[in-house]
PDB file of N, CA and C in Angstrom:
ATOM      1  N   UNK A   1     -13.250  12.256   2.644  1.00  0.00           N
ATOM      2  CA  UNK A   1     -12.385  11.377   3.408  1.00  0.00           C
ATOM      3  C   UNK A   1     -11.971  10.202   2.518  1.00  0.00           C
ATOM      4  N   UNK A   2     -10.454   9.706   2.869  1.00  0.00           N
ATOM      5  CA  UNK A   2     -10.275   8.655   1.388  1.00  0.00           C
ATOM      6  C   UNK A   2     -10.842   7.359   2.415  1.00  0.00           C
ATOM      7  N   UNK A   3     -11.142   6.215   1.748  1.00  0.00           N
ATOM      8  CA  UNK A   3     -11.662   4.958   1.830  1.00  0.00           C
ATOM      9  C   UNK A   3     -11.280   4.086   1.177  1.00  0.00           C
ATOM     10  N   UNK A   4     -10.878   3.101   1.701  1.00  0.00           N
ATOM     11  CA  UNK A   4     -10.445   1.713   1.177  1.00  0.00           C
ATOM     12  C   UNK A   4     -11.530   0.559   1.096  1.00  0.00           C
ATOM     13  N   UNK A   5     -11.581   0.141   0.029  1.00  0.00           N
ATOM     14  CA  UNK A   5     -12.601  -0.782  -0.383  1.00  0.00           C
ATOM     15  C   UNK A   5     -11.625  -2.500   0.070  1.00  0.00           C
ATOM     16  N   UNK A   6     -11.600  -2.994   1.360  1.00  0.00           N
ATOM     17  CA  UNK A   6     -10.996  -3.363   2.220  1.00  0.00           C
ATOM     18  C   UNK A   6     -11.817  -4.913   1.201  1.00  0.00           C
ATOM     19  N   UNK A   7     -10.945  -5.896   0.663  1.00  0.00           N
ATOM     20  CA  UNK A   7     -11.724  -7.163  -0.168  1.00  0.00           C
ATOM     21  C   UNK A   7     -12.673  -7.668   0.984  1.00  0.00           C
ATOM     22  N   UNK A   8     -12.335  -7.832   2.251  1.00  0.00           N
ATOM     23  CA  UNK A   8     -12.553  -8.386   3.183  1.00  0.00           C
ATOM     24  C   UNK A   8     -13.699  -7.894   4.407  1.00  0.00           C
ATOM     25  N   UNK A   9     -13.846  -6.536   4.446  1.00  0.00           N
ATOM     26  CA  UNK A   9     -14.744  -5.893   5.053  1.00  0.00           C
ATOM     27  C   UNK A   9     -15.561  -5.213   4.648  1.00  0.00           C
ATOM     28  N   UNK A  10     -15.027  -4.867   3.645  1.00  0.00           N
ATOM     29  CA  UNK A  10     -15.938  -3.916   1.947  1.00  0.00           C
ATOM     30  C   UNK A  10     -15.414  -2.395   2.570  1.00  0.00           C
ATOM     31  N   UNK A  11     -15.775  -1.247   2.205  1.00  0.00           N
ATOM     32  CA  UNK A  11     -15.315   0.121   2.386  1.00  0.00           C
ATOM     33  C   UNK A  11     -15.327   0.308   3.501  1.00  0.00           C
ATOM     34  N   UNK A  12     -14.242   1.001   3.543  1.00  0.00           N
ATOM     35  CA  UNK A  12     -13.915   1.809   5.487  1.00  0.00           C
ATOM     36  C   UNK A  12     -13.228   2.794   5.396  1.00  0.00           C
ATOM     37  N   UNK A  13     -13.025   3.568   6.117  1.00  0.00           N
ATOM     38  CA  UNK A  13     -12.211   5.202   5.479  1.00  0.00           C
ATOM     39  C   UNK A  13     -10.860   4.470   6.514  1.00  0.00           C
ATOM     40  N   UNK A  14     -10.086   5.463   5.606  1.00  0.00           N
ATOM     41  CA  UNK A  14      -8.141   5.145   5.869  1.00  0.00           C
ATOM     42  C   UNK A  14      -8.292   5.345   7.511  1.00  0.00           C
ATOM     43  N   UNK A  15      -8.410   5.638   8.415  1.00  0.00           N
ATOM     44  CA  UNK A  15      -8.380   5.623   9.458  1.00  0.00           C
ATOM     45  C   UNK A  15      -8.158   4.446  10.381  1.00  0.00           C
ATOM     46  N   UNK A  16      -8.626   3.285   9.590  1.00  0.00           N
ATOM     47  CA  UNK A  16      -8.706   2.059  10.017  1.00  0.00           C
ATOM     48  C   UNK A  16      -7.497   1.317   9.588  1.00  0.00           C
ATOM     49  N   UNK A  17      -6.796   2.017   8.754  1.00  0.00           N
ATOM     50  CA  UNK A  17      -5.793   1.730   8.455  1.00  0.00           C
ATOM     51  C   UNK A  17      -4.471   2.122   8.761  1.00  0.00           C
ATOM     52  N   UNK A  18      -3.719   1.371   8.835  1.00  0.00           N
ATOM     53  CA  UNK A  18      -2.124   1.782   8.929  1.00  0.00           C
ATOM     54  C   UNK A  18      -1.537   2.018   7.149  1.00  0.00           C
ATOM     55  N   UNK A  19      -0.657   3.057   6.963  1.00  0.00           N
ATOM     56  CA  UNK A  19       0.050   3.010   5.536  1.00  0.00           C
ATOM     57  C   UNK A  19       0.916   2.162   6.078  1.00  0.00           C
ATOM     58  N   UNK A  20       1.640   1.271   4.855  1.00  0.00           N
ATOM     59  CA  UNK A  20       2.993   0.568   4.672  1.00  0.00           C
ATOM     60  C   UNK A  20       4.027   0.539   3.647  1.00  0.00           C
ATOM     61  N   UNK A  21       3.617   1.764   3.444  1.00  0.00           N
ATOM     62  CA  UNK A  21       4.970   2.362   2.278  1.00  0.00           C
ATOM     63  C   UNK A  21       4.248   1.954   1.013  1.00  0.00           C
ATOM     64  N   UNK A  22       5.775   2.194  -0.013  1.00  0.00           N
ATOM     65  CA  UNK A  22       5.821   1.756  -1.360  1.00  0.00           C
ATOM     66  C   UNK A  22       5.305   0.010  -1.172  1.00  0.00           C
ATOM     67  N   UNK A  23       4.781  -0.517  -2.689  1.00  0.00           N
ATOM     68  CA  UNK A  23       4.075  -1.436  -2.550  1.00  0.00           C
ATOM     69  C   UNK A  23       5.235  -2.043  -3.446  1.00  0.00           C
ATOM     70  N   UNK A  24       6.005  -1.248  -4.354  1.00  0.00           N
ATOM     71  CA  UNK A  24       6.838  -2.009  -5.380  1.00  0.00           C
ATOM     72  C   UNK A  24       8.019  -1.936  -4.895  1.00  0.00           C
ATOM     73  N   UNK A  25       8.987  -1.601  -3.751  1.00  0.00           N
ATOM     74  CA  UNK A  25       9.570  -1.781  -3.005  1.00  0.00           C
ATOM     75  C   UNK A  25      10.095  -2.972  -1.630  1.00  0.00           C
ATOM     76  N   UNK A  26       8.720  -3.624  -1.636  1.00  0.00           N
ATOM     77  CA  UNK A  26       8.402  -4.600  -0.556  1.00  0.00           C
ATOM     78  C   UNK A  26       9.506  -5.730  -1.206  1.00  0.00           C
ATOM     79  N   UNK A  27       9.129  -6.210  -2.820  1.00  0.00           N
ATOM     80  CA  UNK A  27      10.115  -7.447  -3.275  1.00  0.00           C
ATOM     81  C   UNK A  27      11.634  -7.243  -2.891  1.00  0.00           C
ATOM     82  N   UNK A  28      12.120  -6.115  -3.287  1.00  0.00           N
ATOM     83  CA  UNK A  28      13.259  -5.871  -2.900  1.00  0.00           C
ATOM     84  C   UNK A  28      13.943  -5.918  -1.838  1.00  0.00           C
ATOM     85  N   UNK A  29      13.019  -5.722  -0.578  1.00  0.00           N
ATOM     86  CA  UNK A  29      13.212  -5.948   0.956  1.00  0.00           C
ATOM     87  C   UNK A  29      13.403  -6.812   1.307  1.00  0.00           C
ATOM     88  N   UNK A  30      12.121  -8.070   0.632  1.00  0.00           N
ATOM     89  CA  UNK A  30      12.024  -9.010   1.541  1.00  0.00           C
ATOM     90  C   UNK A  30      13.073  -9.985   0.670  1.00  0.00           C
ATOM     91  N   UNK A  31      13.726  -9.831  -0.221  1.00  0.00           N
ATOM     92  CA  UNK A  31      15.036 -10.639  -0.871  1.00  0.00           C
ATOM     93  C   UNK A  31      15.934 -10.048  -0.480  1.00  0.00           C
ATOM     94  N   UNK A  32      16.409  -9.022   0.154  1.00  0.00           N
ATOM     95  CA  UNK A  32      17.486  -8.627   0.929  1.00  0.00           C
ATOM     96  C   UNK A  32      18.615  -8.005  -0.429  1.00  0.00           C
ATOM     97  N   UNK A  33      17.932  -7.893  -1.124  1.00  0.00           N
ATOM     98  CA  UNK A  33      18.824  -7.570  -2.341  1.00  0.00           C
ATOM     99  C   UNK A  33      19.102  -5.483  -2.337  1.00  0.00           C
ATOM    100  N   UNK A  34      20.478  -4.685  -2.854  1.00  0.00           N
ATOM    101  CA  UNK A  34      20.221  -3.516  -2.284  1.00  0.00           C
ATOM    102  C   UNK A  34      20.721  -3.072  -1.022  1.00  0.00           C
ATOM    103  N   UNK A  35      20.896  -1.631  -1.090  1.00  0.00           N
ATOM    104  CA  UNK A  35      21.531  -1.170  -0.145  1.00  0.00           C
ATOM    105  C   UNK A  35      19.939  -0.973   1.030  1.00  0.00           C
ATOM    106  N   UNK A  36      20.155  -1.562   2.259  1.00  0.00           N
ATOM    107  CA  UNK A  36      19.398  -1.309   3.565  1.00  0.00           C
ATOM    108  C   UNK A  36      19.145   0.116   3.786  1.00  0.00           C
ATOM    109  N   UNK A  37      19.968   0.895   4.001  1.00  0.00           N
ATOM    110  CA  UNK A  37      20.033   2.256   4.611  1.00  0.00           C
ATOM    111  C   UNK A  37      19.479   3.050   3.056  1.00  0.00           C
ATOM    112  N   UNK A  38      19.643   2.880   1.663  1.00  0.00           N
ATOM    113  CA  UNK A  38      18.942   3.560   0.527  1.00  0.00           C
ATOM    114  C   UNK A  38      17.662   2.919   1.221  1.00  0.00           C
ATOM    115  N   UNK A  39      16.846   1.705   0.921  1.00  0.00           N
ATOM    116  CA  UNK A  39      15.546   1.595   1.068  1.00  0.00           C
ATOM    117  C   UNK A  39      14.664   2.184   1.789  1.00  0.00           C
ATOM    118  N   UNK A  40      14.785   2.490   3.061  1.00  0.00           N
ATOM    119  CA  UNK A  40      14.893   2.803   4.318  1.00  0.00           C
ATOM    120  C   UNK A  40      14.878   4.463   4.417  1.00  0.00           C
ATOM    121  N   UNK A  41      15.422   5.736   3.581  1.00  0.00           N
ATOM    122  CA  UNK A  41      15.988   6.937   3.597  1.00  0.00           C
ATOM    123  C   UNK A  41      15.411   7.372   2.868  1.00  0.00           C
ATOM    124  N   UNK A  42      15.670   6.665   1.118  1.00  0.00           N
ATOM    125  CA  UNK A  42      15.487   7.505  -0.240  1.00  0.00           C
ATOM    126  C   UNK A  42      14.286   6.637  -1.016  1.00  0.00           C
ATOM    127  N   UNK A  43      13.604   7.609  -0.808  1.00  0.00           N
ATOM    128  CA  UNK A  43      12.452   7.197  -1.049  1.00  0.00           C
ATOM    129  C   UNK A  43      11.981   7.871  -1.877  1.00  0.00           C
ATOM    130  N   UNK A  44      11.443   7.587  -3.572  1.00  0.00           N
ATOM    131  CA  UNK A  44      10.743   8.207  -4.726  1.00  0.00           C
ATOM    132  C   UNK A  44       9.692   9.030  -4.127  1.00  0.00           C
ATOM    133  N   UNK A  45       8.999   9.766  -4.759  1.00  0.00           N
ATOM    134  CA  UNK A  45       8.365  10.760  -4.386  1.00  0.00           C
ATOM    135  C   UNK A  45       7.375  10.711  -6.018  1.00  0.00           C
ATOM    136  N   UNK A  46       6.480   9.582  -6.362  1.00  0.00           N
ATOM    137  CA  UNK A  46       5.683   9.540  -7.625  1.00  0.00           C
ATOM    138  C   UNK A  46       4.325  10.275  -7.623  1.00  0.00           C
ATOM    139  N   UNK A  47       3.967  11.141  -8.434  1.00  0.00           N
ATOM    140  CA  UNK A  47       3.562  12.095  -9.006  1.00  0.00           C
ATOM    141  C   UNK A  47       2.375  10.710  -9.771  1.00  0.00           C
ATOM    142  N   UNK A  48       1.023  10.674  -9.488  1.00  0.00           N
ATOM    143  CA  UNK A  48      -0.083   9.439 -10.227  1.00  0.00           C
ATOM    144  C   UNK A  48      -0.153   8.551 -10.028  1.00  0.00           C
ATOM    145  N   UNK A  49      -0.714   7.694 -10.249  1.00  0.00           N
ATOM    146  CA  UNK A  49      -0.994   6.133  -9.745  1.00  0.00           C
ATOM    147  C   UNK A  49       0.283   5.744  -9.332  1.00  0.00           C
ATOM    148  N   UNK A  50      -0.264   4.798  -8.015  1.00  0.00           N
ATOM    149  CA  UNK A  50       1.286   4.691  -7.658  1.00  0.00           C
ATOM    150  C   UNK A  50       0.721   3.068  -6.244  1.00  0.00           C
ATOM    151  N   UNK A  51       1.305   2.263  -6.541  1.00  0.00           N
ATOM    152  CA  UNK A  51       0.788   0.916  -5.659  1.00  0.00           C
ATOM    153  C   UNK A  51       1.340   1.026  -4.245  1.00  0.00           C
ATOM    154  N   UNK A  52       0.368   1.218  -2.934  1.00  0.00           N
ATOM    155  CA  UNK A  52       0.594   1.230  -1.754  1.00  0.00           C
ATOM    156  C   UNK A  52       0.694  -0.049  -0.653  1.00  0.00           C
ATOM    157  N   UNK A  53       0.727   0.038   0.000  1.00  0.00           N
ATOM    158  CA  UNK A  53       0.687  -1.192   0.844  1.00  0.00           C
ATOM    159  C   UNK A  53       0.182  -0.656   2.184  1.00  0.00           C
ATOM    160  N   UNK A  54      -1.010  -1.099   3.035  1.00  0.00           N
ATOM    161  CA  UNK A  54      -1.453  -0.815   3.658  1.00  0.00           C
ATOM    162  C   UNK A  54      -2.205  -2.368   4.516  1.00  0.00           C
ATOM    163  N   UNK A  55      -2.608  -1.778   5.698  1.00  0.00           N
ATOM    164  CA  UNK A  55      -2.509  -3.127   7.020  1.00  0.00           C
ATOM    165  C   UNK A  55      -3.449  -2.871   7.688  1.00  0.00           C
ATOM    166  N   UNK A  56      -4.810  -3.513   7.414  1.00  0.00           N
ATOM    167  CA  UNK A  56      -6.057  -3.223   8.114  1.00  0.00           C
ATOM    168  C   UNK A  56      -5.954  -3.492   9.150  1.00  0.00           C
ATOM    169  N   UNK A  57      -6.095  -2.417  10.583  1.00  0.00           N
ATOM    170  CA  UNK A  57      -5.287  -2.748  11.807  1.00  0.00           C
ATOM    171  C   UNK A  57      -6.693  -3.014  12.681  1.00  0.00           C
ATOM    172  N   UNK A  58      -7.497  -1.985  11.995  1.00  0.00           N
ATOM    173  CA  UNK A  58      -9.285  -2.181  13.008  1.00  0.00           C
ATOM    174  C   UNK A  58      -9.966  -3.120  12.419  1.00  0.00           C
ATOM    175  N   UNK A  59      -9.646  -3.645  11.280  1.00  0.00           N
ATOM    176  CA  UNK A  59     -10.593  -4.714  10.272  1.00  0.00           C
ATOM    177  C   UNK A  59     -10.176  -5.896  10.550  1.00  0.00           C
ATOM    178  N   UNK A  60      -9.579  -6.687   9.189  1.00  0.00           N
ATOM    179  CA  UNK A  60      -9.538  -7.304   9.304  1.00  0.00           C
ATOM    180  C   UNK A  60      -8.044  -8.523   9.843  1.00  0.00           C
ATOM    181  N   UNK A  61      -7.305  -7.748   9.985  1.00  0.00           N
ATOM    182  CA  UNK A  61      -5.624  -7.639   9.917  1.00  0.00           C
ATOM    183  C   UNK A  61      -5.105  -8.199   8.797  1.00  0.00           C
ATOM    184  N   UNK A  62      -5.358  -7.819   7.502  1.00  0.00           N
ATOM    185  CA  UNK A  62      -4.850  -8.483   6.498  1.00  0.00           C
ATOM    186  C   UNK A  62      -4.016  -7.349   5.703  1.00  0.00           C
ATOM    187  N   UNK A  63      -2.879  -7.260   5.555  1.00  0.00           N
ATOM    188  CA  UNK A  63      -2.071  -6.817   4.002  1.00  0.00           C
ATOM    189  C   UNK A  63      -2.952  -6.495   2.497  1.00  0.00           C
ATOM    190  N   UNK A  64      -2.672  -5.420   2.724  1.00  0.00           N
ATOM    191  CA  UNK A  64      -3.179  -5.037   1.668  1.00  0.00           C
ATOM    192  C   UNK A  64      -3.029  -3.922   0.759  1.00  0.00           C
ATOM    193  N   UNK A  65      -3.227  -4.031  -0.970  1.00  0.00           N
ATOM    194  CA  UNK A  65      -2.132  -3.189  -2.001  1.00  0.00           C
ATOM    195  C   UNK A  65      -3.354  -2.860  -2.656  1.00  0.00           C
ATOM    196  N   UNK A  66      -3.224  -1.260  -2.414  1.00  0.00           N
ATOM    197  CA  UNK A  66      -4.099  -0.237  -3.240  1.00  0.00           C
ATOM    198  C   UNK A  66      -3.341   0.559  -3.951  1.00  0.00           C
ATOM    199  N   UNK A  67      -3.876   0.623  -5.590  1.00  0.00           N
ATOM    200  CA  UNK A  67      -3.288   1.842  -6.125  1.00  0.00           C
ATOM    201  C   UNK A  67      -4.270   3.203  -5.945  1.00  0.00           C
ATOM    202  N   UNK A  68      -3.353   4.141  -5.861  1.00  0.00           N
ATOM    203  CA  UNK A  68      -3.775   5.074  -5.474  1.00  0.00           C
ATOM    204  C   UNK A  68      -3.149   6.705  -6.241  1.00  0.00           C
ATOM    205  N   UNK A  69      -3.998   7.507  -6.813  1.00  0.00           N
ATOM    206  CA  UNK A  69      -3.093   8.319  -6.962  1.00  0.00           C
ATOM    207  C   UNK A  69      -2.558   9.570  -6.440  1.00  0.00           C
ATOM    208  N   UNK A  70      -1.623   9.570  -6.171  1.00  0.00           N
ATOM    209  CA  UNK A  70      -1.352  10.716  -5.126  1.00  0.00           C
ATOM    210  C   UNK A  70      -1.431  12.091  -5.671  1.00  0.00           C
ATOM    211  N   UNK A  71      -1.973  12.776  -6.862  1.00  0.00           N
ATOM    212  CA  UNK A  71      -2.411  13.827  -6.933  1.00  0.00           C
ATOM    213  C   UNK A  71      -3.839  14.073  -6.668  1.00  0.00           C
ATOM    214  N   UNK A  72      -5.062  13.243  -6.721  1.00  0.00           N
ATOM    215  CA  UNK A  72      -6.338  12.837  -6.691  1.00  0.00           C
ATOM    216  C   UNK A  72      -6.402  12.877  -5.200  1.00  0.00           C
ATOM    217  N   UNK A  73      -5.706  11.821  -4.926  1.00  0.00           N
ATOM    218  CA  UNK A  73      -6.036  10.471  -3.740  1.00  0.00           C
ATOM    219  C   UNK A  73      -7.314   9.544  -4.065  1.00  0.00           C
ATOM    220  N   UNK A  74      -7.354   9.376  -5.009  1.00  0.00           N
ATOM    221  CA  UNK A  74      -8.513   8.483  -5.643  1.00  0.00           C
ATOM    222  C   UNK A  74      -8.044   7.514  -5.905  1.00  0.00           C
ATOM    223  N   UNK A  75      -8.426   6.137  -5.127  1.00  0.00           N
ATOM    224  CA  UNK A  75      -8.288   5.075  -5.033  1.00  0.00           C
ATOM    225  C   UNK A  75      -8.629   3.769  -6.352  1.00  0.00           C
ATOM    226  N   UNK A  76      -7.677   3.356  -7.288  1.00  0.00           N
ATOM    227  CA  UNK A  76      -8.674   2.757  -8.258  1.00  0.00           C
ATOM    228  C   UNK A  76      -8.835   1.524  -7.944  1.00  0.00           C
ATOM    229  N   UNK A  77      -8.091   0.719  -6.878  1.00  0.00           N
ATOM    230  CA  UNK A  77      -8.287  -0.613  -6.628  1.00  0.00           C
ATOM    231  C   UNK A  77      -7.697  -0.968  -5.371  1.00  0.00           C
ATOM    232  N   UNK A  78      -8.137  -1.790  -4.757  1.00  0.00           N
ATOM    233  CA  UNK A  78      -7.677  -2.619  -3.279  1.00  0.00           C
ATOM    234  C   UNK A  78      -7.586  -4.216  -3.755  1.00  0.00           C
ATOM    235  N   UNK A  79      -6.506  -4.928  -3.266  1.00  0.00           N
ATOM    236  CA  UNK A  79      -6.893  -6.039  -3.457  1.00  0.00           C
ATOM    237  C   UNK A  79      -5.642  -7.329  -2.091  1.00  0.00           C
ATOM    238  N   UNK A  80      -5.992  -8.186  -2.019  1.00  0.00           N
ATOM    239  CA  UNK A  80      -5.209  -8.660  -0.615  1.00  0.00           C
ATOM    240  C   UNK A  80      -3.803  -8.444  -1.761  1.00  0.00           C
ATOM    241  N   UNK A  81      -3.069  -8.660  -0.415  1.00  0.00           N
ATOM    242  CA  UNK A  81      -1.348  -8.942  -0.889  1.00  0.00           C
ATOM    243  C   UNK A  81      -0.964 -10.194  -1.425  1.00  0.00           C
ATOM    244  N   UNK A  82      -1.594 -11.054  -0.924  1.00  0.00           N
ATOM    245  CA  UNK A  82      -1.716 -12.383  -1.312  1.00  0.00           C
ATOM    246  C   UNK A  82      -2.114 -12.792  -3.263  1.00  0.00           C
ATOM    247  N   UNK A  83      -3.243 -11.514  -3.447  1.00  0.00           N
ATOM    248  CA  UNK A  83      -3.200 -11.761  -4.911  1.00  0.00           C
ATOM    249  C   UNK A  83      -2.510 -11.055  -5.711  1.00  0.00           C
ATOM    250  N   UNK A  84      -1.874  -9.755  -5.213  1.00  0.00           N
ATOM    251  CA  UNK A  84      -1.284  -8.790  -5.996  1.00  0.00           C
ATOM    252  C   UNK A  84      -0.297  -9.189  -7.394  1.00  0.00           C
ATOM    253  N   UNK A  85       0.391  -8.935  -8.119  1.00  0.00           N
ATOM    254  CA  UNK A  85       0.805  -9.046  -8.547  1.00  0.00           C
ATOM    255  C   UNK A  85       2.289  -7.995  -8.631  1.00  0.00           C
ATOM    256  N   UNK A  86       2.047  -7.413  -8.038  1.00  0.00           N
ATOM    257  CA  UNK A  86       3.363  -6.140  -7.842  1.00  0.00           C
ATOM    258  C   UNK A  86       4.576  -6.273  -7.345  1.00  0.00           C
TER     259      UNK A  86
END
């Protein structure tokens, strides 16, 4: 089962979680910069590590950016949104 090492609650399996898309996508949104209806539709499809965004909905309710790789699903890091750098 995959698990998120949640900074805030320490490990909990994804269940507790909501996904929130691409994680390197979010800047682009929230500057309004870009076509709406591309962001929204066409969506990459990355093959290895790849930065998620996810929303501890049973924990703690905090934002939060795990890379993850989507051939594995092996998680190499969680960390709040607040420190990310992505």
């Amino acid at each position: 089962m995959l698990q998120l090492a949640c900074p805030y609650c320490g490990p909990r399996p994804h269940t507790e979680f909501s996904y929130g898309g691409d994680a390197t996508r979010s800047a682009d949104a929230a500057s309004g910069t870009g076509d709406g209806f591309e962001s929204l539709y066409y969506r990459d499809n990355p093959k290895g590590p790849h930065h998620e965004l996810w929303y501890h909905r049973d924990g703690c309710g905090q934002w939060l950016v795990a890379e993850r790789d989507t051939v594995t699903h092996a998680v190499q890091s969680v960390t709040a949104l607040t420190e990310s750098t992505t």
